[in-house]
PDB file of N, CA and C in Angstrom:
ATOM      1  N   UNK A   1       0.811  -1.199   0.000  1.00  0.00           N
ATOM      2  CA  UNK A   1       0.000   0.000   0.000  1.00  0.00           C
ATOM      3  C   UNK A   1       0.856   1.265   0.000  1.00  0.00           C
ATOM      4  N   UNK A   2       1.943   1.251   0.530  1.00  0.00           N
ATOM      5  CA  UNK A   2       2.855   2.502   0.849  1.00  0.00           C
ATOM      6  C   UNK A   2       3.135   2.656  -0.708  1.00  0.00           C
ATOM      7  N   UNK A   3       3.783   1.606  -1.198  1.00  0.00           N
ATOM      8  CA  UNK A   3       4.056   2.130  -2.879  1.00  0.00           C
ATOM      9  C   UNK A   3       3.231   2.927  -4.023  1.00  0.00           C
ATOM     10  N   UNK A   4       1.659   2.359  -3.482  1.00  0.00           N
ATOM     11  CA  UNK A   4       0.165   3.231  -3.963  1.00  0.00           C
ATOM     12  C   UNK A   4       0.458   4.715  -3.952  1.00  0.00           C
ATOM     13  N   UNK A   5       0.756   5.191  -2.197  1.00  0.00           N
ATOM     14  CA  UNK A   5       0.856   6.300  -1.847  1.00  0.00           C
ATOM     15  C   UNK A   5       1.704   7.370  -1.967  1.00  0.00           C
ATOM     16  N   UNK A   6       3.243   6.064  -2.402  1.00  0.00           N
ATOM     17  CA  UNK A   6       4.660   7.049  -3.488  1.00  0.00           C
ATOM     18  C   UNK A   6       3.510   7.663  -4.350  1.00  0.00           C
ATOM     19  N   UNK A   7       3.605   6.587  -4.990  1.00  0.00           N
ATOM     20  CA  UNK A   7       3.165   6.491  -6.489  1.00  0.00           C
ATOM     21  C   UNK A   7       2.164   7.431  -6.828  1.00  0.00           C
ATOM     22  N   UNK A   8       0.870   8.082  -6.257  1.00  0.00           N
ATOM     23  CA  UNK A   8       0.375   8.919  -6.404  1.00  0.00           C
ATOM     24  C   UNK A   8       1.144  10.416  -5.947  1.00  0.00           C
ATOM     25  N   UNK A   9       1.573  10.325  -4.268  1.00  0.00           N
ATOM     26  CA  UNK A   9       2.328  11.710  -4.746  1.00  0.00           C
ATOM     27  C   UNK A   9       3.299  12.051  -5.969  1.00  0.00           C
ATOM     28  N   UNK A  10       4.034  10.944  -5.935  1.00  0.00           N
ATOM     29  CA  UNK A  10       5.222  11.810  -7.318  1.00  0.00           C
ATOM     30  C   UNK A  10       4.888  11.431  -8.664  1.00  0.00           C
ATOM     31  N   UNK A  11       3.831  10.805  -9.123  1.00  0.00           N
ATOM     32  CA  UNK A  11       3.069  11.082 -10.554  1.00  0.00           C
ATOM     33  C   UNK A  11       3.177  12.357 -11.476  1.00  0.00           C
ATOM     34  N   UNK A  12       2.682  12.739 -10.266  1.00  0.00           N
ATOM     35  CA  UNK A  12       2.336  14.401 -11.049  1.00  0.00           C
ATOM     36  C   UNK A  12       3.763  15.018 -11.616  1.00  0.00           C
ATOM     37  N   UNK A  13       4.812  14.305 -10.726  1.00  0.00           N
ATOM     38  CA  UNK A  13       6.278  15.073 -11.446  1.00  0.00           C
ATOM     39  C   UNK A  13       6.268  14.836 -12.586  1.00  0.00           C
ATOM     40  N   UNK A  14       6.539  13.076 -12.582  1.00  0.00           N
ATOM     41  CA  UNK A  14       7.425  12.509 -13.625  1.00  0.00           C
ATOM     42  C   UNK A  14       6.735  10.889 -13.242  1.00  0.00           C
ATOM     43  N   UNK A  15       5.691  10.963 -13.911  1.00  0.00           N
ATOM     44  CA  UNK A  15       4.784   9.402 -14.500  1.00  0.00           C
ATOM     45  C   UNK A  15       5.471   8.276 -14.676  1.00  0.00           C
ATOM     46  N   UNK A  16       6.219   8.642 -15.438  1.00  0.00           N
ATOM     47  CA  UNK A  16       7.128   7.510 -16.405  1.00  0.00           C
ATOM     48  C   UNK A  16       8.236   7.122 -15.247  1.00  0.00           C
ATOM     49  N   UNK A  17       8.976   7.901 -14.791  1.00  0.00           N
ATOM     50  CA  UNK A  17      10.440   7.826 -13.594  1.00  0.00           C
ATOM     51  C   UNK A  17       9.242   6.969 -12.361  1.00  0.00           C
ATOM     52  N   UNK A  18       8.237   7.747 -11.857  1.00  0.00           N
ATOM     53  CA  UNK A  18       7.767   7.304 -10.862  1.00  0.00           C
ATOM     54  C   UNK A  18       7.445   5.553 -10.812  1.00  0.00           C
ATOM     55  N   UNK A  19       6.700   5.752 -11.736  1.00  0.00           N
ATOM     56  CA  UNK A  19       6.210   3.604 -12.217  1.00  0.00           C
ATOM     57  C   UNK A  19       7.244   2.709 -12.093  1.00  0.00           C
ATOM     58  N   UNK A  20       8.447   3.680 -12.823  1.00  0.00           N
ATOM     59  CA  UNK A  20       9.747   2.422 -12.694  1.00  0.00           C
ATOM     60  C   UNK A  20      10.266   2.683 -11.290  1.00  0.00           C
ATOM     61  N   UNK A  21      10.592   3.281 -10.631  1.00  0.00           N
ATOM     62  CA  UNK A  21      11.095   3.215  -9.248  1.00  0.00           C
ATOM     63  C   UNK A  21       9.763   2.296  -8.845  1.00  0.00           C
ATOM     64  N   UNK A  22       8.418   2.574  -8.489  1.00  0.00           N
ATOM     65  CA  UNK A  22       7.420   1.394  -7.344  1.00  0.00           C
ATOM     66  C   UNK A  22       7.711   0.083  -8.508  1.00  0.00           C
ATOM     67  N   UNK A  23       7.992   0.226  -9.798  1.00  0.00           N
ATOM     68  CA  UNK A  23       8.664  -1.508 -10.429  1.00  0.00           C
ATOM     69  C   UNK A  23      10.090  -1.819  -9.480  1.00  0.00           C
ATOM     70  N   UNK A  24      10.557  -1.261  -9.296  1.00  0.00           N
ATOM     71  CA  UNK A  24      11.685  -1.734  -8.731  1.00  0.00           C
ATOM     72  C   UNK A  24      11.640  -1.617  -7.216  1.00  0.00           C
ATOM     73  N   UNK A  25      11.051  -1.024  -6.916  1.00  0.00           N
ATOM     74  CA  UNK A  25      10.698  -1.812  -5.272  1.00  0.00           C
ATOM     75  C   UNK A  25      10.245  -2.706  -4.898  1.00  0.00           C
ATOM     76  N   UNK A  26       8.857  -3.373  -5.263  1.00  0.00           N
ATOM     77  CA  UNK A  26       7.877  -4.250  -5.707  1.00  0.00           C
ATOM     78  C   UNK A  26       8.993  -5.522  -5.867  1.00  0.00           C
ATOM     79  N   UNK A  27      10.003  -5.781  -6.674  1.00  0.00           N
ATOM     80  CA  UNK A  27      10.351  -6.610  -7.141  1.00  0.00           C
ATOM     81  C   UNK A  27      11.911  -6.781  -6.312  1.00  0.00           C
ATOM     82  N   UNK A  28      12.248  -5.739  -5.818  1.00  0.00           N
ATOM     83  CA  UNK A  28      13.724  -5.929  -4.674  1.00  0.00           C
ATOM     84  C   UNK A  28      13.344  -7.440  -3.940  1.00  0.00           C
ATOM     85  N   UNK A  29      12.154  -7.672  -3.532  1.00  0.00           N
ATOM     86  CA  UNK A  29      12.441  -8.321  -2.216  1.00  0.00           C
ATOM     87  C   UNK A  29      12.737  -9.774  -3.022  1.00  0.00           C
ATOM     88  N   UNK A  30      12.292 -10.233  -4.163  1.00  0.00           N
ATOM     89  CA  UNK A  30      12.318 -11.158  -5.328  1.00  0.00           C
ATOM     90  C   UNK A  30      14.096 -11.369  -5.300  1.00  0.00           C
ATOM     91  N   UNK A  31      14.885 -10.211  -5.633  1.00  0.00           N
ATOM     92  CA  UNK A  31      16.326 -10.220  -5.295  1.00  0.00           C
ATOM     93  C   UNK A  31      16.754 -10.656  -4.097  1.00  0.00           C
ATOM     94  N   UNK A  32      16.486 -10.533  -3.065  1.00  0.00           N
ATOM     95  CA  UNK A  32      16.639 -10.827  -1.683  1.00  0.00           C
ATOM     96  C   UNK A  32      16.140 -12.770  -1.215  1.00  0.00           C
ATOM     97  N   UNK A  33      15.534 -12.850  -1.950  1.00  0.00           N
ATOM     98  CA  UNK A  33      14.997 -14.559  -1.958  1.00  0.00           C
ATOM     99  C   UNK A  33      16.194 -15.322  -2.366  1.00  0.00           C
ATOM    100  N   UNK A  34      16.740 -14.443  -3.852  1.00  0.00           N
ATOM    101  CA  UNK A  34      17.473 -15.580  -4.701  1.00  0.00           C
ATOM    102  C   UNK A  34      19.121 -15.276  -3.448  1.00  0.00           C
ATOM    103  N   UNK A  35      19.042 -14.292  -3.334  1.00  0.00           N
ATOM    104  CA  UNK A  35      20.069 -13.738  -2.656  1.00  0.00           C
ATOM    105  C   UNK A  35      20.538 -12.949  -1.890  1.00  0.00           C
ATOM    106  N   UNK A  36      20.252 -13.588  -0.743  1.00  0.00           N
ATOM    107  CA  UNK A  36      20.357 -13.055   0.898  1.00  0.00           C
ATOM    108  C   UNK A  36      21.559 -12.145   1.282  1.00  0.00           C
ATOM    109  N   UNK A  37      22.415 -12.216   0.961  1.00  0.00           N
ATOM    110  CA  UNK A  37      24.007 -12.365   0.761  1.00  0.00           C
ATOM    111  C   UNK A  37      23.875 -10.416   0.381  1.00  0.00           C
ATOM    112  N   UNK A  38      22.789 -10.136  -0.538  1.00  0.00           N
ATOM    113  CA  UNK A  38      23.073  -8.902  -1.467  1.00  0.00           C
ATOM    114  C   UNK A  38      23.552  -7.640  -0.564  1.00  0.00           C
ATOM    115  N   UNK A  39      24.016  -7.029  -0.713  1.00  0.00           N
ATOM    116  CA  UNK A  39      24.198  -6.088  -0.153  1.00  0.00           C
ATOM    117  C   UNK A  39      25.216  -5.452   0.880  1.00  0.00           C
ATOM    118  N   UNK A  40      25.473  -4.146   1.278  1.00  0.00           N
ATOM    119  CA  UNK A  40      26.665  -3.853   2.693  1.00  0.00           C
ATOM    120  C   UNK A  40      26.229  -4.580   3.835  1.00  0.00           C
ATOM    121  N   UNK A  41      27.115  -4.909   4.466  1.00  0.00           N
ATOM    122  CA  UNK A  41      27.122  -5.505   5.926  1.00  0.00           C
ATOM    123  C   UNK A  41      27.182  -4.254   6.752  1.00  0.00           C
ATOM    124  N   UNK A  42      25.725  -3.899   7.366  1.00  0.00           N
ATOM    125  CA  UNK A  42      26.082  -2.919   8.681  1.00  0.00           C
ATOM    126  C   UNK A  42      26.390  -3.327  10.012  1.00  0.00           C
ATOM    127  N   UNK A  43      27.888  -3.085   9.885  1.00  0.00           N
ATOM    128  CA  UNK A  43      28.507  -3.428  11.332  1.00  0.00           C
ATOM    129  C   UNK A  43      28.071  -3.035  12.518  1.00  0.00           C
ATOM    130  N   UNK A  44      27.168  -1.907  12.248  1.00  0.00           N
ATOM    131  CA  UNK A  44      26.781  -1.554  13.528  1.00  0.00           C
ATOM    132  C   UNK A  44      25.794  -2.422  14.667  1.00  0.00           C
ATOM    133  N   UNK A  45      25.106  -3.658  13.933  1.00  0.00           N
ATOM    134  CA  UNK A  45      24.165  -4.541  13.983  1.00  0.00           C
ATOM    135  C   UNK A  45      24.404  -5.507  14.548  1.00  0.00           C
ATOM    136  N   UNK A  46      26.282  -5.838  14.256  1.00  0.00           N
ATOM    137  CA  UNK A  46      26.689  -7.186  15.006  1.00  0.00           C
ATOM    138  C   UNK A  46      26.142  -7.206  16.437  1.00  0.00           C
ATOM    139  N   UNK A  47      25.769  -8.401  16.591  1.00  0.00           N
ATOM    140  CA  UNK A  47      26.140  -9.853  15.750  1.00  0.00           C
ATOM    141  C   UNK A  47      25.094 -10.377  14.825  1.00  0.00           C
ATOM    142  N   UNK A  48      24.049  -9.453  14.585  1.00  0.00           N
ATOM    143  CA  UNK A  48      22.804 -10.234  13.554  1.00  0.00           C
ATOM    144  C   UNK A  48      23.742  -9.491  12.244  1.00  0.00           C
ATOM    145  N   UNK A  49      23.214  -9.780  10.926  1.00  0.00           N
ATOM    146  CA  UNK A  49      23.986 -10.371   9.856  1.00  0.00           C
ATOM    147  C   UNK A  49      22.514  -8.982   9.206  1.00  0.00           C
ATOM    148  N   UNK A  50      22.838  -8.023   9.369  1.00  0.00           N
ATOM    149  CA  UNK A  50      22.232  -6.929   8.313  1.00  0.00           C
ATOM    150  C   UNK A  50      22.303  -6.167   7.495  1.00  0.00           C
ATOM    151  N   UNK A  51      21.973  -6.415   6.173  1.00  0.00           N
ATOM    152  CA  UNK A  51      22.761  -5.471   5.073  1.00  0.00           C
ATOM    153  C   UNK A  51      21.637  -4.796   4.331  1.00  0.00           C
ATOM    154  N   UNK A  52      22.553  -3.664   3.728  1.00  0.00           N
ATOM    155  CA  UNK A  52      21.906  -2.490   3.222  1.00  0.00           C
ATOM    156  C   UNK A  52      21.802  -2.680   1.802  1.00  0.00           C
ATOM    157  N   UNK A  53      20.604  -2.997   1.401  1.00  0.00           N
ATOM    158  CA  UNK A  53      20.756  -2.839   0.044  1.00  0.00           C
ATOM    159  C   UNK A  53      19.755  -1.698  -0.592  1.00  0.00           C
ATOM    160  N   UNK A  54      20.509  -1.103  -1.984  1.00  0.00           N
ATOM    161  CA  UNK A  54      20.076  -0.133  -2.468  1.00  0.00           C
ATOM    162  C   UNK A  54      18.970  -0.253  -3.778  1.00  0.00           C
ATOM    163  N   UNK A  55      18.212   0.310  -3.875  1.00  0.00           N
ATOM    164  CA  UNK A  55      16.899   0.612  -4.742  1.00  0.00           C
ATOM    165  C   UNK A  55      15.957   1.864  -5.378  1.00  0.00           C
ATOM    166  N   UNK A  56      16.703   1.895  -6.256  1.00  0.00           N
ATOM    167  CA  UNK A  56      17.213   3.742  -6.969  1.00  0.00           C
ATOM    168  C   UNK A  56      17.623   4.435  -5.411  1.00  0.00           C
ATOM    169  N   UNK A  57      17.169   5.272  -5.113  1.00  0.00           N
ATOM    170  CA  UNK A  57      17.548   6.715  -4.656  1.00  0.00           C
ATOM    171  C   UNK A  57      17.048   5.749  -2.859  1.00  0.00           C
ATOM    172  N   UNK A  58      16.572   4.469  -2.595  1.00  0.00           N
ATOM    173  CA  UNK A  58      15.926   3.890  -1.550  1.00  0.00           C
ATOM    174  C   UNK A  58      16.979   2.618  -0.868  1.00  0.00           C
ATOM    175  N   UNK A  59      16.850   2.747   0.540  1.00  0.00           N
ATOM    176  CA  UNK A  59      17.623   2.193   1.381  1.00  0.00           C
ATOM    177  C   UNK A  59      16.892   0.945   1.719  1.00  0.00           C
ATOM    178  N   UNK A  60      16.881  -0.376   1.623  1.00  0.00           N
ATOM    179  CA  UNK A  60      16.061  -1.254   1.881  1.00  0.00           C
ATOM    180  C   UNK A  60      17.261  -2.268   2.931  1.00  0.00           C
ATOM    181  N   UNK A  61      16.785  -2.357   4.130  1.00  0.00           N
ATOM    182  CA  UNK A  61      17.610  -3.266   5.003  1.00  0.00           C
ATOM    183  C   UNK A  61      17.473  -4.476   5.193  1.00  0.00           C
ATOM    184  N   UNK A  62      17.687  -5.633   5.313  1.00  0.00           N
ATOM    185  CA  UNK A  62      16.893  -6.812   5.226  1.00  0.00           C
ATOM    186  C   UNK A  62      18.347  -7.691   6.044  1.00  0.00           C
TER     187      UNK A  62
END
């Protein structure tokens, strides 16, 4: 639902930019299935195993 709510505020900028960024959020976590592994290791977290992975201009932690 949060992607609905991008997706309508920043329409009005740029339609076309907006659709493909909520496509590529939508579909990050699909990356994260095949490969857990993706991303920086935030050390600050030790000892759980948390990395930062990136998604255009978006910080997704997993």
């Amino acid at each position: 639902m949060r992607h609905v709510r991008r997706y309508e505020f920043l329409a009005p900028v740029n339609q076309s930019t907006t659709a493909r960024m909520v496509q590529q959020l939508v579909a990050a976590p699909s990356t994260l299935l095949t490969n857990s592994r993706v991303g920086e290791r935030l050390e600050e977290f030790d000892p759980r195993d948390v990395r930062r992975f990136l998604v255009g201009y978006y910080e997704m932690r997993h």
